[in-house]
Protein backbone atom coordinates (compact mmCIF):
# COMPACT_ATOMS: atom_id res chain seq x y z
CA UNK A 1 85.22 95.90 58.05
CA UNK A 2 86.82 95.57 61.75
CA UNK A 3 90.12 95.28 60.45
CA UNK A 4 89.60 98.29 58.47
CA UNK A 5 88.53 100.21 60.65
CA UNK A 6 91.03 99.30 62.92
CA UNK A 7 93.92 101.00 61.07
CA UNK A 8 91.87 103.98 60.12
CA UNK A 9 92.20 104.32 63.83
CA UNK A 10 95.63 103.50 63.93
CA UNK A 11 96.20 105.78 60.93
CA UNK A 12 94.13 108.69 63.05
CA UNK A 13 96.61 108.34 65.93
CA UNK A 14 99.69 108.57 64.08
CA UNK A 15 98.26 112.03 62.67
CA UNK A 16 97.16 113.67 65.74
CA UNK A 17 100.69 112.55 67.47
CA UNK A 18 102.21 114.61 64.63
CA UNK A 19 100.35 117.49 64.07
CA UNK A 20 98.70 118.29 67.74
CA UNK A 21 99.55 115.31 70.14
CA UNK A 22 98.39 112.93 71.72
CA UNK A 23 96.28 112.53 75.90
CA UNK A 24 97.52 109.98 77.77
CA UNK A 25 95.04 107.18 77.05
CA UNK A 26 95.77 107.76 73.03
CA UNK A 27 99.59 107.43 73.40
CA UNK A 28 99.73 104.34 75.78
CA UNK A 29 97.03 102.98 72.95
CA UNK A 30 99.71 103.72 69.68
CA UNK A 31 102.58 102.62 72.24
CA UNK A 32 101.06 99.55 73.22
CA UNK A 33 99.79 98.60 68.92
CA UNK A 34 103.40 99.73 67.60
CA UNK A 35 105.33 97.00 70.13
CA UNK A 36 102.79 94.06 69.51
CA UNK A 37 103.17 94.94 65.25
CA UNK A 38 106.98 95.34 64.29
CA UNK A 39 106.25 95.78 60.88
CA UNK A 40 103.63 98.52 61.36
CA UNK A 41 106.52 99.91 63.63
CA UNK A 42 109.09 99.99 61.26
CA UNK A 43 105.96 101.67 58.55
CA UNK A 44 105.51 104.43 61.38
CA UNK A 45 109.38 105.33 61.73
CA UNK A 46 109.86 106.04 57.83
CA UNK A 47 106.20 107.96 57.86
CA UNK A 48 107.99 110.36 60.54
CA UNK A 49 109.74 112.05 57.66
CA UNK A 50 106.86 113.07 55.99
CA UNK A 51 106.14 117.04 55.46
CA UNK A 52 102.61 117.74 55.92
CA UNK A 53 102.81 121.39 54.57
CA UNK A 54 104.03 120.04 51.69
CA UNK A 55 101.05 117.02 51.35
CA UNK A 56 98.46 120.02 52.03
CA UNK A 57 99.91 122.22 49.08
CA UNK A 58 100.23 119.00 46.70
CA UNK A 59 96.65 117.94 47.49
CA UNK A 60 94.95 121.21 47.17
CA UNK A 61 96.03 120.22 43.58
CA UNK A 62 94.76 117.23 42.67
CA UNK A 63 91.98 117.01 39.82
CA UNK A 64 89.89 115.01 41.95
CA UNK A 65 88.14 113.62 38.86
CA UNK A 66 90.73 112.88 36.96
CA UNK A 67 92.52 110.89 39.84
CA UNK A 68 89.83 108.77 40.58
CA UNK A 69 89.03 107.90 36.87
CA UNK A 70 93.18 106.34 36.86
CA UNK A 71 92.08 104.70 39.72
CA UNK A 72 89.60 102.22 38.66
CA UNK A 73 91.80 101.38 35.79
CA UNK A 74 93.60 99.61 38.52
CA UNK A 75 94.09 95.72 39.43
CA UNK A 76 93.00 94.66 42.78
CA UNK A 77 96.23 92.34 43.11
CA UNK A 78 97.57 93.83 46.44
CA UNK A 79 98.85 91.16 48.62
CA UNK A 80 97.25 91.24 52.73
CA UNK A 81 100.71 92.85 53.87
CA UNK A 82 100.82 95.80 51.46
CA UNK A 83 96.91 96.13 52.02
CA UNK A 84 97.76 96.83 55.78
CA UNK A 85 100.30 98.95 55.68
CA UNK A 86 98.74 100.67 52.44
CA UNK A 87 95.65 101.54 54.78
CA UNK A 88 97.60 102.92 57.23
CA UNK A 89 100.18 104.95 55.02
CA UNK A 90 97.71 106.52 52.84
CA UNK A 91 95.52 107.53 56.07
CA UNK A 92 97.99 109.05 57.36
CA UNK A 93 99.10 111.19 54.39
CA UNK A 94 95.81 111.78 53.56
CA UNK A 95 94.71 113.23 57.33
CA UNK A 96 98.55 115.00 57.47
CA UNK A 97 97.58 116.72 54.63
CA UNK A 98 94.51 117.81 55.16
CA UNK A 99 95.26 118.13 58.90
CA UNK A 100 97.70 120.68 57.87
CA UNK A 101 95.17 123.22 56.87
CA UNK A 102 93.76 123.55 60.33
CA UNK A 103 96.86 123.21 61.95
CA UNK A 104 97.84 125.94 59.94
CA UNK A 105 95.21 128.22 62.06
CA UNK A 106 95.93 126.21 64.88
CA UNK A 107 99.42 127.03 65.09
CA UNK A 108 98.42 130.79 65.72
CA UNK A 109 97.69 129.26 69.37
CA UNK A 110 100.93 128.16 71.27
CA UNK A 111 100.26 125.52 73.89
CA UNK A 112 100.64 126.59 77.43
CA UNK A 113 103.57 126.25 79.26
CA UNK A 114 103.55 123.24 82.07
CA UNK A 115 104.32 124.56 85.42
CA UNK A 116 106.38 122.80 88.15
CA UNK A 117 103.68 121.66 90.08
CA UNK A 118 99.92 120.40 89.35
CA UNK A 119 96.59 121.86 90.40
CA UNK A 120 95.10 118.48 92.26
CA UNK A 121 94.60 118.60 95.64
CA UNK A 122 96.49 117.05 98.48
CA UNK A 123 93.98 115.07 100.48
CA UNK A 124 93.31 114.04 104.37
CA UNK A 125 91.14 111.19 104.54
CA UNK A 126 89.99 111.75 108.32
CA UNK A 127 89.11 108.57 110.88
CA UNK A 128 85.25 109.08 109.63
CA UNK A 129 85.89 108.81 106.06
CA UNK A 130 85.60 112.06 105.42
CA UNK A 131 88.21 113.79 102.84
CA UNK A 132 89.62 117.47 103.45
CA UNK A 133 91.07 119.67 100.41
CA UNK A 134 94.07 120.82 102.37
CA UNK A 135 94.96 123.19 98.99
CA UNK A 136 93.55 126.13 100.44
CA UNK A 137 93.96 125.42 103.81
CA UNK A 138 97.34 127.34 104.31
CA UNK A 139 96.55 129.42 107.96
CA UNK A 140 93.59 127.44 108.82
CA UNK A 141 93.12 125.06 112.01
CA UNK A 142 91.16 122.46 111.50
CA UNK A 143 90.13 120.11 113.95
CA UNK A 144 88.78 116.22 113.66
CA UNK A 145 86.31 114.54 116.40
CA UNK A 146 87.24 114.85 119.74
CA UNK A 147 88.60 117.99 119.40
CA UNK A 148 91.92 116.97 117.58
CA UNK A 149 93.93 119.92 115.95
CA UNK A 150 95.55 118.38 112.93
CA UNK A 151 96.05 121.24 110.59
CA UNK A 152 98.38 124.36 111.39
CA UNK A 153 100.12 127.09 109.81
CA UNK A 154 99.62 125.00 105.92
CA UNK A 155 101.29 121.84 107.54
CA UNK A 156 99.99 118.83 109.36
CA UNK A 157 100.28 118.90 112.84
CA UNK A 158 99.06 117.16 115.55
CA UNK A 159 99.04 117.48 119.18
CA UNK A 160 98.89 114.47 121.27
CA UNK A 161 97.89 116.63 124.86
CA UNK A 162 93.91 116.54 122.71
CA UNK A 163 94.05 112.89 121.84
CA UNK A 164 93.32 110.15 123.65
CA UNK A 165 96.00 107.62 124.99
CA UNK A 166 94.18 104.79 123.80
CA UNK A 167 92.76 106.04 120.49
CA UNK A 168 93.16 104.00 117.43
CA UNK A 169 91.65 105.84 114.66
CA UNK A 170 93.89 106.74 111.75
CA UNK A 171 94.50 109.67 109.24
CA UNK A 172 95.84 108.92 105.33
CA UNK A 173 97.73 111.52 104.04
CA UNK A 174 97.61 111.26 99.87
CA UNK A 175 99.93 113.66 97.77
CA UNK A 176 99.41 114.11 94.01
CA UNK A 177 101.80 114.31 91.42
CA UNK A 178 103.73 117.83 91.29
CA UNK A 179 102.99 117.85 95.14
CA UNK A 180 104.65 118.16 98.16
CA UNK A 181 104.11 118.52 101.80
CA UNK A 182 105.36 118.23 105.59
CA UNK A 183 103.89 116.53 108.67
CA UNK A 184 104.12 116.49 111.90
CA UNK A 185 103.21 113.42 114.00
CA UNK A 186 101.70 113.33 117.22
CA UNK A 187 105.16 112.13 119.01
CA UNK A 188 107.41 114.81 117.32
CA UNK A 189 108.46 113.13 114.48
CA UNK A 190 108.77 115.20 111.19
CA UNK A 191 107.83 113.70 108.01
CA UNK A 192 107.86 115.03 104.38
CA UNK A 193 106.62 113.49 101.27
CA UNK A 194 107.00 113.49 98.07
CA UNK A 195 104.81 113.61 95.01
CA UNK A 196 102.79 110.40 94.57
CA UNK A 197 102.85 109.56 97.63
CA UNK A 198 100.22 108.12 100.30
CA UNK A 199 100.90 107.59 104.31
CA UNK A 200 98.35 105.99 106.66
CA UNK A 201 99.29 106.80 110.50
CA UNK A 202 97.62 107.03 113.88
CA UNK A 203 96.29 110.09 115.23
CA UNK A 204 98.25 108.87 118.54
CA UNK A 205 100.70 106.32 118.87
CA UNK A 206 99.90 103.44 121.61
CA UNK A 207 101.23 99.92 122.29
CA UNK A 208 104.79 98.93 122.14
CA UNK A 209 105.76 100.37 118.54
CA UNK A 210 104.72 103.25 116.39
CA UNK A 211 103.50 101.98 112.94
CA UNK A 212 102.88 103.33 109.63
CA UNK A 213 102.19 102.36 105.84
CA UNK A 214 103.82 104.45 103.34
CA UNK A 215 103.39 104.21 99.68
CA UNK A 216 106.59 106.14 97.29
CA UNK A 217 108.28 108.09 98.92
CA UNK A 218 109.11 110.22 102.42
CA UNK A 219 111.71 111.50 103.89
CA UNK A 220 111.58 110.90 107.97
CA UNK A 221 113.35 112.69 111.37
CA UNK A 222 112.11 110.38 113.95
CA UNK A 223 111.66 111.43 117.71
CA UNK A 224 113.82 109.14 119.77
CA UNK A 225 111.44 106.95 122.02
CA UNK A 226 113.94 103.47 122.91
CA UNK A 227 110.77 101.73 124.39
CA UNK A 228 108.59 102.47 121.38
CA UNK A 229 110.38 101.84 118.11
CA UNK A 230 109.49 103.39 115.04
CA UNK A 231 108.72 101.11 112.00
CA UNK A 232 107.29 101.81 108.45
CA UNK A 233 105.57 99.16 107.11
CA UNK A 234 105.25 99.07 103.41
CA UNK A 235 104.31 96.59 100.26
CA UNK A 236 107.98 94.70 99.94
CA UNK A 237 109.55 95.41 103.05
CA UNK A 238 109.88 97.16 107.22
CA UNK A 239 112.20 99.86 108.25
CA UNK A 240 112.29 99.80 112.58
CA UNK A 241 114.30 102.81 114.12
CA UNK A 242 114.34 103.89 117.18
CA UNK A 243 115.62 107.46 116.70
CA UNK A 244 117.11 108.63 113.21
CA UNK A 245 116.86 110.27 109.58
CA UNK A 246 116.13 108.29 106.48
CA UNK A 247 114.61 107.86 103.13
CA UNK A 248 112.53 105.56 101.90
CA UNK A 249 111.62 104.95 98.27
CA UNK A 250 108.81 102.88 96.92
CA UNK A 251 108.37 103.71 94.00
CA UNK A 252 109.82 100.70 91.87
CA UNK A 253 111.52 102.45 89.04
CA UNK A 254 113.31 99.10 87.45
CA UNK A 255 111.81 97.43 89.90
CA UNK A 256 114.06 98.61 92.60
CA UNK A 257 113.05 100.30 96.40
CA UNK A 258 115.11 101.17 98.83
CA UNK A 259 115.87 102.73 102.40
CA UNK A 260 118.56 105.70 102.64
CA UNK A 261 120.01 106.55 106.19
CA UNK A 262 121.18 109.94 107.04
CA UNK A 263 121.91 109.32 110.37
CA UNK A 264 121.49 107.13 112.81
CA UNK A 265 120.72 103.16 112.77
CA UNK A 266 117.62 101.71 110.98
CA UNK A 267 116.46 97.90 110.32
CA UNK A 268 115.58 96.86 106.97
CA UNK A 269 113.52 93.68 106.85
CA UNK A 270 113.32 92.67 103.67
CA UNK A 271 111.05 89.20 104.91
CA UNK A 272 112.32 85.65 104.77
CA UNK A 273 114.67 86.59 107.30
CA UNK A 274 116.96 88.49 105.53
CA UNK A 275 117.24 91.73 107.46
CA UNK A 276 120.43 94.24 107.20
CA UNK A 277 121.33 96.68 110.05
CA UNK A 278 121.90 99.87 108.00
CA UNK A 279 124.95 102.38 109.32
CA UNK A 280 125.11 106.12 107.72
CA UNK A 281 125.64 107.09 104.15
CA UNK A 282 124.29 103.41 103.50
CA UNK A 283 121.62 102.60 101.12
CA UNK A 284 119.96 99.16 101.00
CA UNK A 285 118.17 98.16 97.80
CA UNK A 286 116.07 95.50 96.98
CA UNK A 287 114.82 94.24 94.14
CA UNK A 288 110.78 93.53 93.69
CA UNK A 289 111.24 91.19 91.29
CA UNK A 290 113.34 88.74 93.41
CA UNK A 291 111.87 89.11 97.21
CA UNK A 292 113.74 88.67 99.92
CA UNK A 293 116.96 89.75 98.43
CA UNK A 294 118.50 92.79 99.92
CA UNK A 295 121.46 94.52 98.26
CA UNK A 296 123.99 97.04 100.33
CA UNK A 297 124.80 100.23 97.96
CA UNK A 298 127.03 102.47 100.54
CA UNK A 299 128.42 103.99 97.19
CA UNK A 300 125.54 105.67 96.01
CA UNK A 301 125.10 109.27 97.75
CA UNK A 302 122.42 110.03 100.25
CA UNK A 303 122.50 113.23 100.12
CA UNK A 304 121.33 112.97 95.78
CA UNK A 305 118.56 110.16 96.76
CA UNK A 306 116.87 112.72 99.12
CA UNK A 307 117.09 116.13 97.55
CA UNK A 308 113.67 116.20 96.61
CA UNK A 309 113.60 117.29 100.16
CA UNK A 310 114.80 120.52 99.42
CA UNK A 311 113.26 121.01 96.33
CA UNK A 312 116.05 120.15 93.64
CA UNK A 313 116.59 117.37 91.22
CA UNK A 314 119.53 116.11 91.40
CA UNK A 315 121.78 113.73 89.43
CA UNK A 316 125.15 112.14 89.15
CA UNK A 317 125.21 110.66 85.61
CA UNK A 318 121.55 109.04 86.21
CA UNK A 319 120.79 107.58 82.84
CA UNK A 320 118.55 109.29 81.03
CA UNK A 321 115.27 107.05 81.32
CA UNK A 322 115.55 106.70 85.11
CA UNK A 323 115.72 110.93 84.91
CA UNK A 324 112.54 111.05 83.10
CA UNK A 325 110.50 108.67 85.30
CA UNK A 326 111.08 110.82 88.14
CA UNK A 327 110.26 113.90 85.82
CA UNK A 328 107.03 112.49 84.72
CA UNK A 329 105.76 111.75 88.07
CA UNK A 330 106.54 115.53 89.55
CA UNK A 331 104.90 117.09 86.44
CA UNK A 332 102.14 114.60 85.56
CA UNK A 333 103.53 113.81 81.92
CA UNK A 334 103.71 110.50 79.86
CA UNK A 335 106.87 110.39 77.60
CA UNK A 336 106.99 108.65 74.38
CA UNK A 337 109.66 106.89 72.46
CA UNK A 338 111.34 106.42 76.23
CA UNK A 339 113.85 103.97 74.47
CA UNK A 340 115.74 106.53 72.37
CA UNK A 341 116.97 107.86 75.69
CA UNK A 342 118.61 104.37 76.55
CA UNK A 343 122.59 105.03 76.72
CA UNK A 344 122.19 108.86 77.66
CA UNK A 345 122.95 109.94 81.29
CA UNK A 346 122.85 113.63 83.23
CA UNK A 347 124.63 115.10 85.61
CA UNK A 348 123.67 118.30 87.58
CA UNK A 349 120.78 120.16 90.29
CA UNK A 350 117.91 121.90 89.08
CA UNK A 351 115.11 123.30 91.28
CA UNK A 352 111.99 121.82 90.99
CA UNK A 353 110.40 125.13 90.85
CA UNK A 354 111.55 125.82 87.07
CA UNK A 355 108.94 124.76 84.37
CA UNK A 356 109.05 121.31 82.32
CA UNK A 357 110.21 123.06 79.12
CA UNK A 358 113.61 124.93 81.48
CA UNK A 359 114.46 121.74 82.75
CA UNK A 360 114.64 119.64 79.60
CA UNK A 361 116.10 121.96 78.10
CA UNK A 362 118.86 122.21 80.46
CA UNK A 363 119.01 118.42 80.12
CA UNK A 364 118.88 118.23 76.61
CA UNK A 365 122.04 120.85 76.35
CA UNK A 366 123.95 118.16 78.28
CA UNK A 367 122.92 115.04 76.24
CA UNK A 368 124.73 114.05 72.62
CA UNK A 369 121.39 113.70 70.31
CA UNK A 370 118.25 113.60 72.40
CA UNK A 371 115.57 116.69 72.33
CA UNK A 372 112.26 117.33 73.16
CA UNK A 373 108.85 118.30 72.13
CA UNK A 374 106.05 118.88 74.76
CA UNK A 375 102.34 118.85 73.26
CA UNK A 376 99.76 119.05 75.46
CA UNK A 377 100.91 116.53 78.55
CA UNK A 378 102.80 114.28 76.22
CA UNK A 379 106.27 114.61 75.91
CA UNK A 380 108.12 113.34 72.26
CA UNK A 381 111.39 111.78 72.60
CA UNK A 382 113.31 112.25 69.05
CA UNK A 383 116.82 112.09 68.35
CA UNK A 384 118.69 115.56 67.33
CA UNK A 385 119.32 115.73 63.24
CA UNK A 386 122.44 116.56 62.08
């Protein structure tokens, strides 16, 4: 009866996928069954052609009575591997069917369109514990204990002259997908991060270095100090400056981070002592999944890696699945079928202002037989029919 039920469920999925889509949780589940079960993979690929207007009209047909009478004329012979795939076939022409009579209605309802950005807040988790809602906070000060301002004009700022020297509490910044914001540190230097992104920092910097933790990504302008470095501490590796603009990425996508220098000279410690000085138009890459191993990249253009910056995408035939990571993590989407997008690649800029369904469709213009189809916050990979 488990098993049954089991691909009734799987059978349910497959239906809603094609007649209203999936949530998050519900693709990752059908994502996650259809790569552990190649032959219920293969079952699901040829069910893709099926017409559901057409399996609504044929079963508004049937002589119910009369069909069920031929049925128990039937052997029970059916081996375990037709069984399984039986279930799950005729559940899913039976709910595509009927399915297709509400959709029918349904479809008088268009789905909204998904903006560039988001509604979740971007969050300041003060010294106390406390967490601020900086959304609405665009011409507000704000001040913490003792007085501190640390909000100004809709961007972080704060001012060291109403901190003490010797303080050591600590703010975390944390920016939500589709965000984006710009701080200010108590020294001078500017920072701005991108979505998904989380920074822990002093409200004042003390001792012989100024230290922070970033997780994704930020773009920094640091204040020149030569007897306090900079550094940025984060899960694989250190960046120490003393007075410069970079980039650092955290993010992992094929298991690669990296720093990006602008200008300037930065430090990248990657640990085991393996640490490469970093001139320029240089970009130093390591790879997660082999620590300690630091790769120089002064081909690959600074100037695309921190763009976000000023609010473009932009690409210089980036292959088509690295494209849609970054897309999915600025407008809070999962994408399905991500391998029929292996061997495709992009080239161009596109604002990050312009809604999901502009920029995929600029992008699938460019590319030879991938298109799109956005249902709810899923997005359907499928290859273009001739």
């Amino acid at each position: 009866m488990e098993t049954i039920q089991k691909y009734i469920e799987l059978a349910r999925l497959i239906c809603k996928r094609r007649l209203w889509g999936l949530n998050g949780r519900e693709a990752e589940q059908l994502e996650a069954w259809l790569k552990e079960n190649p032959r219920d993979k293969s079952a699901f690929k040829n069910l893709q052609h099926i017409d559901p207007e057409g399996l609504a009209d044929r079963y508004e047909k049937i002589d119910i009575d009369r069909q069920w009478k031929n049925f128990q004329k039937r052997t029970a012979w059916r081996t375990y591997i037709w069984w399984r795939v039986g279930v799950v076939a005729a559940g899913i022409c039976l709910l595509l069917g009927t399915g297709w009579l509400f959709y029918r209605q349904a479809r008088l309802f268009p789905q909204p369109e998904i903006a560039a950005t988001v509604p979740e807040a971007v969050r300041l988790v003060l010294s106390s514990g406390r967490i601020l809602d900086l959304s609405d906070c665009e011409n507000v000060d704000v001040r913490e204990i003792e007085g501190k301002v640390i909000l100004h004009n809709g961007q972080l700022e704060y001012c060291s002259d109403s901190v003490k020297r010797n303080s050591e509490e600590t703010n975390t910044l944390i920016i939500p997908k589709g965000a984006f914001y710009h701080l200010i540190f108590s020294d001078g230097t500017k920072v701005w991060l991108n979505s998904d992104s989380k920074i822990t920092y002093p409200l004042v910097f003390s001792g012989n270095a100024r230290k922070v933790i970033l997780t994704g990504e930020a773009y920094f302008e640091v204040t020149k100090n030569s007897g306090q470095p900079f550094i940025v501490q984060t899960e694989n590796f250190n960046v120490k400056v003393l007075g410069t603009s970079f980039c650092i990425n955290t993010f992992g996508d094929n298991g690669k981070v990296y720093t990006a220098l602008e200008s300037g000279v930065v430090e990248m410690d990657c640990g085991r002592e393996n640490t490469l000085i970093l001139a320029p138009g240089q970009v130093a890459e390591l790879d997660v999944r082999r620590p300690g191993a630091c790769v120089r990249m002064s081909e690959v253009s600074v100037e695309q890696l921190v763009a976000w910056k000023k609010g473009l995408f932009c690409f210089r035939q980036t292959s088509l699945p690295d494209i849609l990571k970054q897309v999915a993590r600025y407008y809070d989407v999962h994408f399905m079928n991500l391998e029929d997008a292996e061997g495709e690649a992009y080239t161009g800029d596109i604002s990050r202002n312009v809604s999901l369904e502009v920029l995929l469709g600029a992008i699938s213009a460019q590319t030879t037989d991938i298109q799109f189809k956005i249902v709810n916050r899923t997005v359907y990979i499928t290859k273009k029919r001739d």
